[in-house]
C-alpha atoms as a PDB file:
ATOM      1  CA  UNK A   1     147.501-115.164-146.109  1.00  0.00           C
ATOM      2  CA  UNK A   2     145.484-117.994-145.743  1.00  0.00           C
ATOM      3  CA  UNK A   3     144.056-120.252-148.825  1.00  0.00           C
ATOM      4  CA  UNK A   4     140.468-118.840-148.272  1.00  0.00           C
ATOM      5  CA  UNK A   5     141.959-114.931-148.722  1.00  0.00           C
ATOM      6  CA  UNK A   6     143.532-115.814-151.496  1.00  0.00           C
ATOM      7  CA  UNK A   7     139.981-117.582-153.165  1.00  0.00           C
ATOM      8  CA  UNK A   8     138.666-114.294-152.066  1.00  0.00           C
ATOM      9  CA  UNK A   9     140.865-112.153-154.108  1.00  0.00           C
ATOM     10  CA  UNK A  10     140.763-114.436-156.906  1.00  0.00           C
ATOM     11  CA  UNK A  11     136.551-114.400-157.280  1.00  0.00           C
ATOM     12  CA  UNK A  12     136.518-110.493-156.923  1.00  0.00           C
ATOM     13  CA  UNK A  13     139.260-110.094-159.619  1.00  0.00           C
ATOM     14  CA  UNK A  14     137.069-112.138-161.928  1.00  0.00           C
ATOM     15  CA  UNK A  15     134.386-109.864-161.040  1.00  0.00           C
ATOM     16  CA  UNK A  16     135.939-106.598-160.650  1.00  0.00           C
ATOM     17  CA  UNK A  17     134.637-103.605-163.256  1.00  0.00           C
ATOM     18  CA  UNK A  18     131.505-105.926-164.283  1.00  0.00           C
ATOM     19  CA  UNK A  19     129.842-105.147-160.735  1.00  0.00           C
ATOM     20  CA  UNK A  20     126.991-102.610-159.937  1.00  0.00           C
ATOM     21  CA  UNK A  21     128.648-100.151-157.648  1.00  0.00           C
ATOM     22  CA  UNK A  22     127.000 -99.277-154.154  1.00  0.00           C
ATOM     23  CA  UNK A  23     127.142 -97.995-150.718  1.00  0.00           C
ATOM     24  CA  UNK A  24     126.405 -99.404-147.406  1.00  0.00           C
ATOM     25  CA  UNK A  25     125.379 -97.327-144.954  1.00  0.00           C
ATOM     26  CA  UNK A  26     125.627 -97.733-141.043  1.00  0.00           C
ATOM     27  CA  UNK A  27     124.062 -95.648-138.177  1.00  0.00           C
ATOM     28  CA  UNK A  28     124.970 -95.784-135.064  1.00  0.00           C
ATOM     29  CA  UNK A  29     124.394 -93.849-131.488  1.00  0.00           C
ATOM     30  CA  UNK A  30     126.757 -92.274-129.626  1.00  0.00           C
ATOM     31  CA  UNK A  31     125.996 -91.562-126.080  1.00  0.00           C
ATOM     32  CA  UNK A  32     122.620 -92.771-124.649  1.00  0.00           C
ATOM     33  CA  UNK A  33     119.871 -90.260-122.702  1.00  0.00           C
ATOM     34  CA  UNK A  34     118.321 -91.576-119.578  1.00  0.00           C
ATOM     35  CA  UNK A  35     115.941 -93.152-121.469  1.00  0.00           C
ATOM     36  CA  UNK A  36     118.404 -95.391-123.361  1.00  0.00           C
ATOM     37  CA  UNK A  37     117.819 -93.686-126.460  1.00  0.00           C
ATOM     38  CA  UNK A  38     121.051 -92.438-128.481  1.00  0.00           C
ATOM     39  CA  UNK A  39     122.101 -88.924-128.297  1.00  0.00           C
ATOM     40  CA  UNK A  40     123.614 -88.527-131.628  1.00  0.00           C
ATOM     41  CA  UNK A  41     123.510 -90.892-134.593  1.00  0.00           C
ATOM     42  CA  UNK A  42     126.863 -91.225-136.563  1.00  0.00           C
ATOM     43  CA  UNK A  43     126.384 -92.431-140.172  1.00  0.00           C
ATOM     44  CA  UNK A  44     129.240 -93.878-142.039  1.00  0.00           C
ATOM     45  CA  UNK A  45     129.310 -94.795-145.681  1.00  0.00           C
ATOM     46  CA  UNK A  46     131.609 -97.727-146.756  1.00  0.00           C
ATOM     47  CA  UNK A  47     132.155 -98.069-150.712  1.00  0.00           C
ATOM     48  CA  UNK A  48     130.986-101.712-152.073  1.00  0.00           C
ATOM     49  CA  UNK A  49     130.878-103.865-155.259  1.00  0.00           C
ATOM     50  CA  UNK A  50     127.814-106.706-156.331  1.00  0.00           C
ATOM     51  CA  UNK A  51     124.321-107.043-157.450  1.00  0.00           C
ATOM     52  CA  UNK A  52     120.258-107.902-156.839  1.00  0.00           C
ATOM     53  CA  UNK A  53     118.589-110.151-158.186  1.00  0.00           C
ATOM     54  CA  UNK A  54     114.927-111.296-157.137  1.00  0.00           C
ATOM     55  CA  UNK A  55     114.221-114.679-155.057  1.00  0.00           C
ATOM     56  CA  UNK A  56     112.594-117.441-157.398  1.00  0.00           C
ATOM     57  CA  UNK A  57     108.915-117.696-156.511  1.00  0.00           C
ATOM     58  CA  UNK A  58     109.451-121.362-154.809  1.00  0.00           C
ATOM     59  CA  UNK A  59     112.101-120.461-152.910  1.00  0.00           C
ATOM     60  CA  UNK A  60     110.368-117.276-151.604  1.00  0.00           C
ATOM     61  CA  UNK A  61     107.451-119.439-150.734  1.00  0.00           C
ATOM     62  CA  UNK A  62     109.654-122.422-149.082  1.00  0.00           C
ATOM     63  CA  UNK A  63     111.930-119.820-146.929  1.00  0.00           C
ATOM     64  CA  UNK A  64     109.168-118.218-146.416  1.00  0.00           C
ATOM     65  CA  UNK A  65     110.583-114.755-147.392  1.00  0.00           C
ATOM     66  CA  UNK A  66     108.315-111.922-148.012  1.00  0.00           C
ATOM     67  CA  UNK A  67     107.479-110.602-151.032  1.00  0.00           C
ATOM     68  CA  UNK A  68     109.418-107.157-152.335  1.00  0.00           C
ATOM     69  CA  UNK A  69     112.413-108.622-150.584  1.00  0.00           C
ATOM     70  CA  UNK A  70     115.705-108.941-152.833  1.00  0.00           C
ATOM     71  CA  UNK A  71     119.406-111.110-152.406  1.00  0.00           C
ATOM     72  CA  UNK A  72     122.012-108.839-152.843  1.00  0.00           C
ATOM     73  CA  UNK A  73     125.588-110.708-153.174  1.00  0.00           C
ATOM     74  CA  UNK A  74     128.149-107.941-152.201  1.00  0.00           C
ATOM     75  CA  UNK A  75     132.235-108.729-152.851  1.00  0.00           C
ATOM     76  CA  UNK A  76     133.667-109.082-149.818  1.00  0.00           C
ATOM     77  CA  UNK A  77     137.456-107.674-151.075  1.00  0.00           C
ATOM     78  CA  UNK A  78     134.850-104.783-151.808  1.00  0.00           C
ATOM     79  CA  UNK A  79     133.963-103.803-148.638  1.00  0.00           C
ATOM     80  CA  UNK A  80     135.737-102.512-145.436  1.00  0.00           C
ATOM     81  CA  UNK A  81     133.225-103.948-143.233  1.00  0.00           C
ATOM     82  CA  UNK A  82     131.402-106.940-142.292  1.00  0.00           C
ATOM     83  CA  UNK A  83     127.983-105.848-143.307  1.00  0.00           C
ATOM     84  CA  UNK A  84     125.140-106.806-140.301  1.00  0.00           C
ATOM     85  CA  UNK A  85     121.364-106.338-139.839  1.00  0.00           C
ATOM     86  CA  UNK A  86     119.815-102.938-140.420  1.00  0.00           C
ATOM     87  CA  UNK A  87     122.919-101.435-142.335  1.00  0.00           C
ATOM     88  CA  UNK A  88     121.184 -99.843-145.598  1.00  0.00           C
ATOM     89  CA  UNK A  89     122.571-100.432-149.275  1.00  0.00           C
ATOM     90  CA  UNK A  90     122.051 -98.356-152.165  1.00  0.00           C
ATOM     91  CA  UNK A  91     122.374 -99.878-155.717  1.00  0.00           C
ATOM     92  CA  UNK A  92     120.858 -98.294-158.901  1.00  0.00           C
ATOM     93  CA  UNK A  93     119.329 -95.205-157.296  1.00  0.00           C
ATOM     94  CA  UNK A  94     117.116 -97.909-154.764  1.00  0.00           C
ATOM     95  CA  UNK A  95     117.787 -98.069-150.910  1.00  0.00           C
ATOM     96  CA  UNK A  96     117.310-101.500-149.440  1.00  0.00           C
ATOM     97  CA  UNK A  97     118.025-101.790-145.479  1.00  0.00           C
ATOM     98  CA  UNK A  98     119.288-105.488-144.543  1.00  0.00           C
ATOM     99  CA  UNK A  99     117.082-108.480-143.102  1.00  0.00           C
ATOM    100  CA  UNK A 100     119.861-111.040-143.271  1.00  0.00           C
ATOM    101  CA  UNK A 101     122.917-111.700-143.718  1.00  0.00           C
ATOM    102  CA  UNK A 102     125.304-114.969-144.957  1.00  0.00           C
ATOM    103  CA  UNK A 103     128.426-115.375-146.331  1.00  0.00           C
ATOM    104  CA  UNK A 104     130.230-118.463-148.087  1.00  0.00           C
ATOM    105  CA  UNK A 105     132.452-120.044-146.440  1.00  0.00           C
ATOM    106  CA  UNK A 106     135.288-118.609-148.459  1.00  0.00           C
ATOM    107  CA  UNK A 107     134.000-115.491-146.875  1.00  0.00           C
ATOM    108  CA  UNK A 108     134.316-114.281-150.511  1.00  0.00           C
ATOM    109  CA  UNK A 109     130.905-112.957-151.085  1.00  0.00           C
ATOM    110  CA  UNK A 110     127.968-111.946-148.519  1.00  0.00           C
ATOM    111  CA  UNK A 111     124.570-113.035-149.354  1.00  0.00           C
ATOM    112  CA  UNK A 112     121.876-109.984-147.610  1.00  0.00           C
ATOM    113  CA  UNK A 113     118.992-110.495-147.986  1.00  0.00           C
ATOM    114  CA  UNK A 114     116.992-107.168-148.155  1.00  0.00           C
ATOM    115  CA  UNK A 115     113.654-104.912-148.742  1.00  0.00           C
ATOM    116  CA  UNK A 116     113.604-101.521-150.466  1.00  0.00           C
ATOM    117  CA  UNK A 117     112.821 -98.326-148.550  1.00  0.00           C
END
């Protein structure tokens, strides 16, 4: 165990219980037709611990990041997957699919960055 799993563990048992509760969501294709396009779509859910919050209005306007779009930190001792690109969270009844992701370098947390379906 290295000293970066061990911050890990550490930050999400600070956290753990106070967290909104979520699932992300990935699709992917199984097979391709002779047009390249999948033949089946497998969807798998993964359980996952964090929360939203909204961008502040100068650093929306400095990252340029559109408006609508949210940062949702998710725990990363919460999750059994890295999370990537077009995976889909939902938190509080809301879907959000993923622009962006970051983590810390910790890899305790990952920062998405995400609009609402």
């Amino acid at each position: 165990m290295t000293l970066f799993d061990t911050i890990a563990k550490q930050i999400y048992a600070g956290f753990k219980g106070k967290l909104l509760t979520g699932t992300l969501s990935r699709s992917e294709g199984s097979g391709a037709d002779e047009y390249g396009d999948p033949t089946s779509v497998v969807t798998t859910e993964y359980s996952c611990q964090g929360f939203i919050e909204d961008y502040s209005l100068y650093y929306r306007a400095s990252a340029g990041i559109p408006d609508g779009d949210v940062r949702i930190t998710l725990f990363a001792q919460s999750l059994a997957v890295t999370p990537t690109k077009d995976d889909k969270i939902t938190m509080r009844d809301q879907q959000y699919q993923v622009r962006q992701v970051r983590s810390d370098p910790a890899q305790a947390t990952w920062e998405l960055q995400a609009f609402p379906l």
